[in-house]
C-alpha atoms as a PDB file:
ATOM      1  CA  UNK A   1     -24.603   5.013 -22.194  1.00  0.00           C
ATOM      2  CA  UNK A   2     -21.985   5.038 -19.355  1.00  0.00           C
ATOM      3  CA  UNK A   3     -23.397   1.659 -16.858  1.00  0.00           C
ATOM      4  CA  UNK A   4     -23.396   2.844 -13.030  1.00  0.00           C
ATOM      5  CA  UNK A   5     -20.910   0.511 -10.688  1.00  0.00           C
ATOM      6  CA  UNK A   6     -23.115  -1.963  -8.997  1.00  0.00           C
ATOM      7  CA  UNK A   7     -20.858  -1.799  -5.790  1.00  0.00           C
ATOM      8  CA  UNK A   8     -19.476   1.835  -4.470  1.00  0.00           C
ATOM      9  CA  UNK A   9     -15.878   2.586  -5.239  1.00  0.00           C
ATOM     10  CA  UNK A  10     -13.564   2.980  -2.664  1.00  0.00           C
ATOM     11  CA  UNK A  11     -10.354   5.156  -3.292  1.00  0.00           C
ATOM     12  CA  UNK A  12      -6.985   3.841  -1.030  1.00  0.00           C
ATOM     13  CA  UNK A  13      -3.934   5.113  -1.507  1.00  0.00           C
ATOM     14  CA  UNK A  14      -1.214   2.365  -1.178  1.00  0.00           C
ATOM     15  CA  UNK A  15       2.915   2.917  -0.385  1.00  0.00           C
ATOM     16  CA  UNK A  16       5.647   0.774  -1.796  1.00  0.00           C
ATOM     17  CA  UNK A  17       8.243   1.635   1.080  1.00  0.00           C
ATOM     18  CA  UNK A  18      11.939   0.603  -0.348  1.00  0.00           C
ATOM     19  CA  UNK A  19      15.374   0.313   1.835  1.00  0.00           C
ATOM     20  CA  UNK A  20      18.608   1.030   0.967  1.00  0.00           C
ATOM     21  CA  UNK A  21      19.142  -2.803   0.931  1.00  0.00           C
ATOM     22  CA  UNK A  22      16.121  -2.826  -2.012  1.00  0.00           C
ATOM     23  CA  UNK A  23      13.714  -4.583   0.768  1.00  0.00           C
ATOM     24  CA  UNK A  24      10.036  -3.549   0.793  1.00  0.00           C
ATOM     25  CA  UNK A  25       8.006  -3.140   3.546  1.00  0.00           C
ATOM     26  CA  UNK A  26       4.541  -4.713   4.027  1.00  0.00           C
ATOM     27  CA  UNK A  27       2.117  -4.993   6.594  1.00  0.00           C
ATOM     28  CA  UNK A  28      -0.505  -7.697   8.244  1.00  0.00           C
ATOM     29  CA  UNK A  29      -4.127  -6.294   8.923  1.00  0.00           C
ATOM     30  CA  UNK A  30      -4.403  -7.329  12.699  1.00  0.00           C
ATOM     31  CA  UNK A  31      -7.371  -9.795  13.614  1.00  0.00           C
ATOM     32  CA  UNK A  32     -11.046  -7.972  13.858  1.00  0.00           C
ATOM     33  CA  UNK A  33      -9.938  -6.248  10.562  1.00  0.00           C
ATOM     34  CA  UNK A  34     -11.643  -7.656   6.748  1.00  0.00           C
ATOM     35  CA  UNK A  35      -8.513  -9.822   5.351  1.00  0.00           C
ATOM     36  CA  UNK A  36      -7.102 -10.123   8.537  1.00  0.00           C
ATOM     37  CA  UNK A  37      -3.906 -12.166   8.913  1.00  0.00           C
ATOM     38  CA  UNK A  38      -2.850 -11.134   5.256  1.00  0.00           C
ATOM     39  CA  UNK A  39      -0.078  -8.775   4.456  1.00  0.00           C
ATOM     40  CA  UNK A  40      -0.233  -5.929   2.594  1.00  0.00           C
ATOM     41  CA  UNK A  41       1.804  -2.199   1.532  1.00  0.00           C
ATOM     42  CA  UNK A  42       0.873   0.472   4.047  1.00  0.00           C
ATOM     43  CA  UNK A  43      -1.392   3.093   3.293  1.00  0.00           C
ATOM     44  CA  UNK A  44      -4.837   3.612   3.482  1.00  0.00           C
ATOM     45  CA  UNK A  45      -8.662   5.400   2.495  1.00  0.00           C
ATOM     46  CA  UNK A  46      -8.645   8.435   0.670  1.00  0.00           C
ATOM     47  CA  UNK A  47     -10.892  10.952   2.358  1.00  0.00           C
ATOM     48  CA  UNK A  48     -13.448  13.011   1.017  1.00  0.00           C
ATOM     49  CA  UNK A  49     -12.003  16.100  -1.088  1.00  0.00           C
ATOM     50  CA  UNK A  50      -8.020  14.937   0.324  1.00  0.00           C
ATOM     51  CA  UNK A  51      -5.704  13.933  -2.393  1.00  0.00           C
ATOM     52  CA  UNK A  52      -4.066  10.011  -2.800  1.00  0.00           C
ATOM     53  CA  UNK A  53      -0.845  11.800  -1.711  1.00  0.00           C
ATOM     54  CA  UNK A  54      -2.360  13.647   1.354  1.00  0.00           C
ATOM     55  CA  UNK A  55      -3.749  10.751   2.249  1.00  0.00           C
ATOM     56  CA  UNK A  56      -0.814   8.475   2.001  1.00  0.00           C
ATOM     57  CA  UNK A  57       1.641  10.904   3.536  1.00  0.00           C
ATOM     58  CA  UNK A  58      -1.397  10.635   6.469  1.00  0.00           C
ATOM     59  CA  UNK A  59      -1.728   7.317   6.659  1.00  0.00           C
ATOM     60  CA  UNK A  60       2.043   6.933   7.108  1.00  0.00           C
ATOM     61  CA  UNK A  61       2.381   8.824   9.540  1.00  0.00           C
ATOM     62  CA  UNK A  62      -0.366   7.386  11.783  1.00  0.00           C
ATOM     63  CA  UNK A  63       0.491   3.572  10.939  1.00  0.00           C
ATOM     64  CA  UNK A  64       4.287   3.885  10.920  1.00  0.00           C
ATOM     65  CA  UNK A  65       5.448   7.001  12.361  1.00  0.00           C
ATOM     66  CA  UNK A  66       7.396   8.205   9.107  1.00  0.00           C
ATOM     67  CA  UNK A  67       6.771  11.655   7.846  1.00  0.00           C
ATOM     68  CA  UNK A  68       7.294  11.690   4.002  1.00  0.00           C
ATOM     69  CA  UNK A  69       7.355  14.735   1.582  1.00  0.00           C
ATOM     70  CA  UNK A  70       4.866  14.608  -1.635  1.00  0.00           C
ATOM     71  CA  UNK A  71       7.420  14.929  -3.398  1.00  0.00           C
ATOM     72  CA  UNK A  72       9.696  11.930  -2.896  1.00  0.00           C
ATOM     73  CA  UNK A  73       5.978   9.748  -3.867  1.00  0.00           C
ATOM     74  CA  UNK A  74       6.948   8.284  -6.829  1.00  0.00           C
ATOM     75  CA  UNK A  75       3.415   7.150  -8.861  1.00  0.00           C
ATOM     76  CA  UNK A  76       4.199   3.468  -9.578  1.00  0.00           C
ATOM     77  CA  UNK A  77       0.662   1.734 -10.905  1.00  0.00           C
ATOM     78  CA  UNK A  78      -3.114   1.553  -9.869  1.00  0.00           C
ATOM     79  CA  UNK A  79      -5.073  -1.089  -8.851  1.00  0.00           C
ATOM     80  CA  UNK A  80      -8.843  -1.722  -9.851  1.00  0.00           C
ATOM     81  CA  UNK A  81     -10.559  -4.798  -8.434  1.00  0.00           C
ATOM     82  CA  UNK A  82     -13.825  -5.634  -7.636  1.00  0.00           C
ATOM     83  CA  UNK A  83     -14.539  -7.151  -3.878  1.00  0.00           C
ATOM     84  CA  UNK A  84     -17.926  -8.158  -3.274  1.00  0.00           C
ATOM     85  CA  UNK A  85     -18.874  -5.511  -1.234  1.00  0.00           C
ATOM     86  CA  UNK A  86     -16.860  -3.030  -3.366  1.00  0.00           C
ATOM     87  CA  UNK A  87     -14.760  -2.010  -5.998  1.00  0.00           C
ATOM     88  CA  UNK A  88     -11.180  -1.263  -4.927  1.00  0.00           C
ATOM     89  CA  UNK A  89      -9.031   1.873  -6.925  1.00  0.00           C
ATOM     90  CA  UNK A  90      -6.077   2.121  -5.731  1.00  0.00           C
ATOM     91  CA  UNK A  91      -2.721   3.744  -6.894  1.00  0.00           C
ATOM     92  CA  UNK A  92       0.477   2.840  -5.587  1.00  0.00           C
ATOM     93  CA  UNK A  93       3.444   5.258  -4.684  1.00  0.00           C
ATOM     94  CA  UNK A  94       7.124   4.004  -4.414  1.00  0.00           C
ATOM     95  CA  UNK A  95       9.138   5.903  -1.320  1.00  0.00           C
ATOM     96  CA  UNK A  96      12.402   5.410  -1.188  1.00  0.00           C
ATOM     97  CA  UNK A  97      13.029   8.694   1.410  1.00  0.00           C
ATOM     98  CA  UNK A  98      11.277   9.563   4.403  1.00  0.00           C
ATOM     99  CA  UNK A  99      12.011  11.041   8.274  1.00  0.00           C
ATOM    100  CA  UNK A 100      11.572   8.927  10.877  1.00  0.00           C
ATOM    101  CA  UNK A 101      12.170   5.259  11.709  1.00  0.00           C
ATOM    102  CA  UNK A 102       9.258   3.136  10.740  1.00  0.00           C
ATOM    103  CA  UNK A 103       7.469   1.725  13.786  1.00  0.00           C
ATOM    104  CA  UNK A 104       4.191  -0.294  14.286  1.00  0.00           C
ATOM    105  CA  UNK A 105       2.202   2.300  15.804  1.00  0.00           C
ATOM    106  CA  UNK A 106      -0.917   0.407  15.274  1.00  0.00           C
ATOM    107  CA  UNK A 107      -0.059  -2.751  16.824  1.00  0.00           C
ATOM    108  CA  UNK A 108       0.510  -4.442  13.177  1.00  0.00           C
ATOM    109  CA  UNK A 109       3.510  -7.009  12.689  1.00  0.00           C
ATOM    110  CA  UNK A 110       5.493  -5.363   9.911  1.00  0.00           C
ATOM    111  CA  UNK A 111       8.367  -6.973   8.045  1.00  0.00           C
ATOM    112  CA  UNK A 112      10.816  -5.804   5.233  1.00  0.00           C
ATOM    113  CA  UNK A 113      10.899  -8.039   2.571  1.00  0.00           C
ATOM    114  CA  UNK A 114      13.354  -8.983  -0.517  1.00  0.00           C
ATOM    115  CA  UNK A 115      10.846  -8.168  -3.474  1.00  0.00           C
ATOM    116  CA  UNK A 116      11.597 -12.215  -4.510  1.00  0.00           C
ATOM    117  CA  UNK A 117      10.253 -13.200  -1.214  1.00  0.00           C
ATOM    118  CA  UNK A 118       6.929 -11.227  -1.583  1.00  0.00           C
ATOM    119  CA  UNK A 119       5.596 -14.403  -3.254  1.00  0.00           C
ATOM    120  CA  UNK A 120       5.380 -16.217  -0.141  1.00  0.00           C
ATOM    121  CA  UNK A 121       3.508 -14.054   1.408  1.00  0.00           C
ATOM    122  CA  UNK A 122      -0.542 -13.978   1.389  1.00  0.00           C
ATOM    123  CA  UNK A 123      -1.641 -10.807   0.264  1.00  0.00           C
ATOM    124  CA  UNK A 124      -5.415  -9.191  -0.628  1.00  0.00           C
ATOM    125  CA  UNK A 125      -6.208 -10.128  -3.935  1.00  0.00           C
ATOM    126  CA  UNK A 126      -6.311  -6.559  -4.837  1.00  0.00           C
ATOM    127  CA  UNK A 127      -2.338  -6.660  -3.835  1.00  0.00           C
ATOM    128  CA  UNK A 128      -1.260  -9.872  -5.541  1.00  0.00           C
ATOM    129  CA  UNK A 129      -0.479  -7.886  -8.934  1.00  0.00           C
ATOM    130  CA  UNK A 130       1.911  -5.969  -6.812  1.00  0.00           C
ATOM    131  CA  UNK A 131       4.305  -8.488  -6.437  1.00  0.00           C
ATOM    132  CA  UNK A 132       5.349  -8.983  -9.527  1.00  0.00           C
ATOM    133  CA  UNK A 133       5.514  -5.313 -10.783  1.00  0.00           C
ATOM    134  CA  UNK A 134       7.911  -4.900  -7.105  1.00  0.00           C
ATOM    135  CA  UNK A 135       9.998  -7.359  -8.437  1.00  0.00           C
ATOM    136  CA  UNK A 136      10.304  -5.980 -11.924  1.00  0.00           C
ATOM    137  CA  UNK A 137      10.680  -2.662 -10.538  1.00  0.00           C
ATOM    138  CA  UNK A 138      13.622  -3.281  -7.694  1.00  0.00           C
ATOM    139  CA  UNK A 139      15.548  -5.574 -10.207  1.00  0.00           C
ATOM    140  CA  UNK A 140      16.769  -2.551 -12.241  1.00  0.00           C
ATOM    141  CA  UNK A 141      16.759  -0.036 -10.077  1.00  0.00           C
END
């Protein structure tokens, strides 16, 4: 017998932005927002019947001003974690190419980041995980 979520699911789509110096971007949800004051990797709801990578190339666009091509969305890992008002899936892209200089169209503080300094930064629980697989990922690469 398959057990019904007790909270809805909510499906955001999350970017791992990388630099030619191997800095990540993140973002901090502006006050009036849930977790606001904590940083985060751009990106954002998935819409009804619009795919994780419509919706990210979207969401970049609107929040940074970048357009990015499907195609240079690199899947990287999901996230599944329960909030108490929901239950958070997301998967996370890595971008490494895009048009466009990124820009805080959305009044957000933005910062690029060394993937060792991610750990001082607050982050959703939901985007703690991240960290570490950043790190992992950025020193090989």
């Amino acid at each position: 017998m398959v057990k019904e979520p007790k909270h809805p699911v909510v499906l955001v789509a999350a970017c791992a932005l990388v630099d030619e110096g191997g800095r990540v971007l993140i973002t901090r949800r502006p006050e009036g927002k849930p977790l606001a004051g904590l940083w985060e990797f751009p990106g954002g709801k998935v819409e009804a019947d619009e795919l994780p990578e419509t919706a990210l190339i979207r969401e970049l666009k609107e929040e940074l001003g970048i357009d990015v091509a499907a195609a240079n969305l690199g899947p990287l890992t999901f996230v599944s974690h329960s909030y108490p008002e929901f239950h958070l899936l997301m998967p996370v892209y890595v971008c490494r190419h895009w048009q466009g200089a990124v820009k805080a169209n959305e009044g957000q503080e933005i910062s690029w980041v060394s993937p060792e300094a991610l750990a001082g930064y607050d982050m959703p629980p939901a985007d703690e995980p991240l960290k570490g697989v950043l790190s992992d990922l950025l020193k090989t690469a």
